[in-house]
Protein backbone atom coordinates (compact mmCIF):
# COMPACT_ATOMS: atom_id res chain seq x y z
CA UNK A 1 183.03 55.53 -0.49
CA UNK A 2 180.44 55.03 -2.84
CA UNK A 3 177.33 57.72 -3.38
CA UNK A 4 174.62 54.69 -2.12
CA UNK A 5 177.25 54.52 1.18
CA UNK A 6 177.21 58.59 2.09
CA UNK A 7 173.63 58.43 1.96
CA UNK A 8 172.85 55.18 4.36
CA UNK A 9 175.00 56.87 6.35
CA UNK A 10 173.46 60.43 6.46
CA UNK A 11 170.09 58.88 6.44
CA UNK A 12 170.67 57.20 10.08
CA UNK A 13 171.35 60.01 11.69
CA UNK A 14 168.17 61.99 10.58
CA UNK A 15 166.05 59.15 11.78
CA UNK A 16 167.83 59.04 15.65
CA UNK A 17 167.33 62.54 15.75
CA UNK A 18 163.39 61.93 15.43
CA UNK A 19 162.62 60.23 18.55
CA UNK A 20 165.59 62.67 20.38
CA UNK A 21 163.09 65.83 19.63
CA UNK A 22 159.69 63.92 20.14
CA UNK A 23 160.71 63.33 24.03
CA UNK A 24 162.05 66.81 24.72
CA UNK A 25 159.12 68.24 24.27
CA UNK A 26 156.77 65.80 26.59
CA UNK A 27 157.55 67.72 29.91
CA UNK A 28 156.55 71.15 28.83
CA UNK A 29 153.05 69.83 27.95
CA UNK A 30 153.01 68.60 31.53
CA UNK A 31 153.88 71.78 33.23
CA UNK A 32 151.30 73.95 30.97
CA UNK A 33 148.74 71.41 31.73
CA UNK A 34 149.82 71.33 35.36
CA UNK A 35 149.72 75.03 35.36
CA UNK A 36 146.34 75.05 33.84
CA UNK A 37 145.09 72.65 36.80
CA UNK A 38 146.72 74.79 38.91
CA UNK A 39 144.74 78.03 37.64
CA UNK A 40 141.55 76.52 37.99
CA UNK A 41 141.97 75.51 41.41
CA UNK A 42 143.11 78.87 42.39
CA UNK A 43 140.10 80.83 40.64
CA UNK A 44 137.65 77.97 42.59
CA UNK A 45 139.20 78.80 45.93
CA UNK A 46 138.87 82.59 45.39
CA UNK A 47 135.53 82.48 44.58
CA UNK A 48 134.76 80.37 47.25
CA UNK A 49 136.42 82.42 49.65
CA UNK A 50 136.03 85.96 48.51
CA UNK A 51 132.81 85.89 46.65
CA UNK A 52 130.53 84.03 48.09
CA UNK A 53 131.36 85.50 51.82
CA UNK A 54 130.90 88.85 50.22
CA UNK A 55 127.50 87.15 48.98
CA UNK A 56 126.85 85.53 52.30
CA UNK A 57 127.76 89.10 54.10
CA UNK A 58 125.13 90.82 51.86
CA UNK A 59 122.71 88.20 52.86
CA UNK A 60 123.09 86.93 55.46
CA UNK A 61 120.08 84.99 56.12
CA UNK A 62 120.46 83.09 52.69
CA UNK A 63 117.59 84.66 50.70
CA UNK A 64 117.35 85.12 47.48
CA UNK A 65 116.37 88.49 46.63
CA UNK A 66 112.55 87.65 46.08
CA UNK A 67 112.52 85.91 49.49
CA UNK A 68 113.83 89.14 51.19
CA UNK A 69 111.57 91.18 49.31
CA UNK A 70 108.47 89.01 50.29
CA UNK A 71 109.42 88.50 53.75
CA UNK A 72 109.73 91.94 54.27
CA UNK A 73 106.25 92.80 52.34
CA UNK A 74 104.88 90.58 54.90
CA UNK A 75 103.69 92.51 58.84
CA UNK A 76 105.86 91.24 61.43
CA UNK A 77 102.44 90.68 64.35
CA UNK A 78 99.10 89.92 63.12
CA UNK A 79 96.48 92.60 62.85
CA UNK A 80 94.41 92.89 66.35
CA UNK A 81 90.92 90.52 66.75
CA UNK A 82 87.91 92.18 67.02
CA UNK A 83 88.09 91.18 71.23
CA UNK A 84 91.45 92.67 71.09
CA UNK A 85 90.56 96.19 69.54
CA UNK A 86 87.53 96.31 71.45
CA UNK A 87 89.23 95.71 74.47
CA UNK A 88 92.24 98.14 73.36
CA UNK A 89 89.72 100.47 73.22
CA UNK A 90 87.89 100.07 76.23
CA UNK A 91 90.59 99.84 78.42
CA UNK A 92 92.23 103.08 77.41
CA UNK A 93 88.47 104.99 77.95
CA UNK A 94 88.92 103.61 81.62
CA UNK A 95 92.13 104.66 81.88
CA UNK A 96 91.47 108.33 81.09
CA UNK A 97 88.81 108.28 83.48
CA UNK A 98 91.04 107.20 86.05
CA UNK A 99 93.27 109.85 85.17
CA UNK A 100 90.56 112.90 84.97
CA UNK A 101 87.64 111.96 87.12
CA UNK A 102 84.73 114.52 86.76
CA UNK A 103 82.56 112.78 89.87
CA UNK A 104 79.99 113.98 88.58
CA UNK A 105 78.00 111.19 86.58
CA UNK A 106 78.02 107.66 87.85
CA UNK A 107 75.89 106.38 85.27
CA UNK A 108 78.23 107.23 82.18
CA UNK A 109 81.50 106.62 84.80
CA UNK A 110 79.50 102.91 84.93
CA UNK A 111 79.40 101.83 81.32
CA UNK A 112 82.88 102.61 81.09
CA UNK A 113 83.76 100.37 83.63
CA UNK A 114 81.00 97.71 82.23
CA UNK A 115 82.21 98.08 78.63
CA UNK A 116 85.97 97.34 80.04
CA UNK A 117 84.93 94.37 81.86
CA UNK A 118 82.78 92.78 78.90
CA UNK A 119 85.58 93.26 76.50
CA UNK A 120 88.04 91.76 79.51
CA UNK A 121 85.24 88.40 79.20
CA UNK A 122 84.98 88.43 75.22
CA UNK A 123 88.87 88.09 74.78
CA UNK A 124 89.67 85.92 77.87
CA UNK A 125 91.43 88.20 80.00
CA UNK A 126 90.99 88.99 83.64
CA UNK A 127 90.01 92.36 84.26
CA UNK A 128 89.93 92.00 88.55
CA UNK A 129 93.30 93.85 89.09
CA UNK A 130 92.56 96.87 86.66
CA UNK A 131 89.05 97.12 87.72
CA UNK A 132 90.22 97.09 91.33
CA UNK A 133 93.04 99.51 90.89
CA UNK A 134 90.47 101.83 89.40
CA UNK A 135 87.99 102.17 91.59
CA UNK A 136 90.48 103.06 94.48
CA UNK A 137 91.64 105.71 92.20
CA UNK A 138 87.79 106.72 92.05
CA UNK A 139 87.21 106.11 95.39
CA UNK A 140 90.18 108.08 96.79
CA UNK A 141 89.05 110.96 94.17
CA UNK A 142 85.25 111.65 94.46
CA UNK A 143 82.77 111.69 97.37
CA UNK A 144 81.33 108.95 99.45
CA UNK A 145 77.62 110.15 97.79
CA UNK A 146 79.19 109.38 94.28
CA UNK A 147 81.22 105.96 95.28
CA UNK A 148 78.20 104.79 96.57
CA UNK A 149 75.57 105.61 93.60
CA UNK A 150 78.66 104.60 91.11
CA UNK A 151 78.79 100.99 93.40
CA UNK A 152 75.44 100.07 93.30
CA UNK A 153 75.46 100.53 89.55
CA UNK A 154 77.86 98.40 89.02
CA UNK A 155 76.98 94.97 91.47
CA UNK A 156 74.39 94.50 89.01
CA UNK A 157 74.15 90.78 88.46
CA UNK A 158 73.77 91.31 85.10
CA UNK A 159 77.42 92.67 84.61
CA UNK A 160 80.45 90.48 84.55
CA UNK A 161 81.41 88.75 87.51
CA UNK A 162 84.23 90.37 87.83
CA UNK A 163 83.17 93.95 87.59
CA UNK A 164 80.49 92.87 90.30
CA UNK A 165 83.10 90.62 93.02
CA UNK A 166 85.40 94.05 92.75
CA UNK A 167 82.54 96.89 92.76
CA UNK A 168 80.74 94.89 96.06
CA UNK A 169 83.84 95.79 98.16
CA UNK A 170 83.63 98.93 99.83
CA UNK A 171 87.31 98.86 100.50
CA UNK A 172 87.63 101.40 97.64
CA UNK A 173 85.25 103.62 98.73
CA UNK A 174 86.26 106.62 101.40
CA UNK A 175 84.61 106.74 104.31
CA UNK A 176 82.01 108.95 105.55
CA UNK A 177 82.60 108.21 108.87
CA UNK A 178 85.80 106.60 110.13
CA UNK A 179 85.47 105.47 113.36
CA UNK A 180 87.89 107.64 115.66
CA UNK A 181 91.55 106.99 116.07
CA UNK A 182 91.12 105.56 119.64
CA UNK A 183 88.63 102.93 118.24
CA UNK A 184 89.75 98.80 119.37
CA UNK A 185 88.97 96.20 117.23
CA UNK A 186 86.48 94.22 118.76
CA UNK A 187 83.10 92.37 116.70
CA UNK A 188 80.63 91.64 119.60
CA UNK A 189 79.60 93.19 123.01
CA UNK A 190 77.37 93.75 125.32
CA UNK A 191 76.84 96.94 127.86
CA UNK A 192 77.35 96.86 131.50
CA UNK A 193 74.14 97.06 131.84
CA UNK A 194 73.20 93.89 129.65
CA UNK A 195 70.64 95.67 127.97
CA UNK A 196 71.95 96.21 124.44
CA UNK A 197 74.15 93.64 122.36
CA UNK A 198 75.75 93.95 119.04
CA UNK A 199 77.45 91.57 117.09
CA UNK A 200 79.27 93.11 113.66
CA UNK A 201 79.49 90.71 110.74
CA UNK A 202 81.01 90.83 107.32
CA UNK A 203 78.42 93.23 106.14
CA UNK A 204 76.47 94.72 108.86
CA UNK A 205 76.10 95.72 112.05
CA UNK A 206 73.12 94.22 114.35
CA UNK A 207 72.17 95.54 117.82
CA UNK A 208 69.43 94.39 119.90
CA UNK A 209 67.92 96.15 122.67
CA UNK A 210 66.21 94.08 125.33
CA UNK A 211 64.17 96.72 127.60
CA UNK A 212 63.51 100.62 126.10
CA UNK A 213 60.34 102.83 127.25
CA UNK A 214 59.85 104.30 123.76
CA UNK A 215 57.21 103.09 121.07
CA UNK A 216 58.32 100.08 119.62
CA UNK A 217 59.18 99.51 115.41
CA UNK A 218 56.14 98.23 113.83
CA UNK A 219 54.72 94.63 115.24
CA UNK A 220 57.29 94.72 117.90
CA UNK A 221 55.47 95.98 120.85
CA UNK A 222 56.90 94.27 123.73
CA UNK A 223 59.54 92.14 121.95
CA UNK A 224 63.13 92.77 121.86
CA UNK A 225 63.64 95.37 119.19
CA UNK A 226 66.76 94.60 116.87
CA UNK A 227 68.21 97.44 114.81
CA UNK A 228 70.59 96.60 111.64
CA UNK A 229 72.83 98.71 108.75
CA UNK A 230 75.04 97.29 105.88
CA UNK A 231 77.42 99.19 104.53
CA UNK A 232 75.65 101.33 102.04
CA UNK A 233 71.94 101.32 102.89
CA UNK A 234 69.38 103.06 105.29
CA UNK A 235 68.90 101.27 108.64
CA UNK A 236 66.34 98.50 109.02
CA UNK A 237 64.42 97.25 112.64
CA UNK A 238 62.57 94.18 113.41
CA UNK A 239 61.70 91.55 116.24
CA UNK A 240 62.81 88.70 114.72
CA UNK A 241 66.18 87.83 116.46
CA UNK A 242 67.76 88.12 120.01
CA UNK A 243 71.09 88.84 119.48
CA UNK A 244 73.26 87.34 122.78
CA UNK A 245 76.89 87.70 123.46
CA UNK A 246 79.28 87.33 126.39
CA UNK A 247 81.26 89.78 125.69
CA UNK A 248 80.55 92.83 127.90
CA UNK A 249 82.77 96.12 127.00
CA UNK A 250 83.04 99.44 128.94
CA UNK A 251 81.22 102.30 128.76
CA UNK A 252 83.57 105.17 127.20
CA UNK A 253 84.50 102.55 124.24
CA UNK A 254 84.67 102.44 120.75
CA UNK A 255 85.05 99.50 118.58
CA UNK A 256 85.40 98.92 114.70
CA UNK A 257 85.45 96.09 113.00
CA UNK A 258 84.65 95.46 108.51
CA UNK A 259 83.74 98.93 108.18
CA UNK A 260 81.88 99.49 110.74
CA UNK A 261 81.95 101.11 114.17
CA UNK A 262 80.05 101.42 117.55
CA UNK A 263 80.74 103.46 120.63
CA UNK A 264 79.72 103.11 124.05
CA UNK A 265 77.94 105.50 126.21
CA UNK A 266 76.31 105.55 129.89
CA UNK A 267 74.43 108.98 128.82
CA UNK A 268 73.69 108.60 125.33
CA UNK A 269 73.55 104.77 125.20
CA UNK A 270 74.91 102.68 122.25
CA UNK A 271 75.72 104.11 118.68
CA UNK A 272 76.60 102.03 115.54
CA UNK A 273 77.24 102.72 111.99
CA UNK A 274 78.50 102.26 108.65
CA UNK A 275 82.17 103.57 108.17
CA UNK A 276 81.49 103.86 104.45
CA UNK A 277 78.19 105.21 104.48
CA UNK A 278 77.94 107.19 107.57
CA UNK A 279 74.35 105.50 108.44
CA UNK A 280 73.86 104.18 111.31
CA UNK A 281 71.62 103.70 114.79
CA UNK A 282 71.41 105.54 118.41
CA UNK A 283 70.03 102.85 121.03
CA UNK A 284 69.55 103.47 124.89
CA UNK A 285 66.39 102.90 126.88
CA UNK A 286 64.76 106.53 126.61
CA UNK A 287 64.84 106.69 122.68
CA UNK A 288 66.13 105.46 119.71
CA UNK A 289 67.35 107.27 116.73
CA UNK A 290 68.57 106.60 113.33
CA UNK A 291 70.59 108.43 110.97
């Protein structure tokens, strides 16, 4: 063997062994990069999962931390209108009245009611029911003499309609004079006699009286005499009706009817009046009398 021989053939096998190394090392690149991939996909997932729930849990609206800061600067109702306060106002003034009535001032007990019911109008609010549940907590606490002067304060047209459509009832207001226990509700009669008839409307009683032997109410001598009372209010007389009715009641009987009353006597004639008041009218042919 010559020396150029030994070394072709030692050189050939340094060359085959090249390419034999080159591809043996191919598949561990692939599983590092592989495990790289791998890595990064695990760390996305945990942050996805763990972090931003822990975010989301902190915050759970999903506001930054300036938008939590300036929702939570801002008041949760807006501040009360001027109607609103006033009303606020008012309506707590009437409801320590209610609570602690002195019945002793009508005049100041009125504005409070007034001032209530104007700041009920300003901010659109009915006012009927409080205003209503109020008086009969007046009503039922002071005297007839102060329900009455407190009443005719307030069904002054110039007050809210309200105020005035509640106030002109005199459901609220306890009676003077309640007509007796045995009382029938009846609205019209006339005696046995057929000498005196009443008829009892929504707001007063009327009673004429045909013949009587006393002097007669101003420019009413020999006319039929007709006597009248409201509710709150002195009695009135005139001669210019002739009130008629068929229905003819029994001595010994009592009727009421709207708040008012009228009893039948053969002795002392006919007597009507105002449950809330107390006013009323005596009638029989001998005399008349008013109280």
């Amino acid at each position: 063997m010559t020396t150029g021989d030994w070394i072709g053939q030692n050189f050939e096998p340094e060359r085959e062994a090249a390419p034999s190394e080159s591809v043996s090392r191919r598949p561990f690149y692939f599983l590092v990069f592989a495990a790289v991939v791998l890595l990064v996909v695990v760390m996305s997932v945990f942050y996805i999962k763990v972090i931003r729930a822990g975010q989301q849990a902190a915050n759970p609206g999903g506001h930054t931390g300036a938008e939590v800061a300036e929702s939570t600067a801002e008041p949760s109702t807006s501040p009360l209108s001027d109607d609103d306060s006033e009303l606020f106002g008012t309506r707590a003034e009437l409801t320590s009245l209610v609570e602690n009535p002195t019945c002793s001032d009508p005049s100041d007990d009125a504005e409070v009611f007034i001032s209530f019911a104007e700041a009920s109008e300003n901010a659109g609010e009915s006012a009927s029911t409080t205003i209503s549940d109020a008086l009969s907590k007046v009503g039922a606490s002071c005297d007839t003499e102060y329900a009455i002067d407190l009443r005719y304060l307030l069904i002054n047209t110039d007050n809210p309609s309200e105020l005035v459509e509640e106030a002109e009832k005199t459901s609220w207001i306890t009676p003077a004079s309640p007509a007796p226990d045995d009382a029938i509700e009846a609205s019209e009669f006339t005696t046995p006699a057929n000498n005196i008839r009443c008829i009892i409307a929504d707001d007063n009683v009327s009673c004429s009286i045909y013949v009587y032997d006393y002097p007669s109410p101003d420019g009413c001598e020999g006319k039929t005499a007709t006597y009248h009372v409201e509710s709150i209010g002195d009695v009135t007389a005139d001669c210019n009706s002739e009130l008629n009715t068929s229905v003819t009641l029994d001595y010994d009987t009592t009727i009421k009817h709207n708040g008012f009353a009228c009893s039948i006597s053969k002795s002392e004639g006919v007597t009507c009046w105002s449950e809330v008041s107390g006013h009323g009218f005596q009638l029989r042919r001998a005399a008349d009398r008013t109280f």
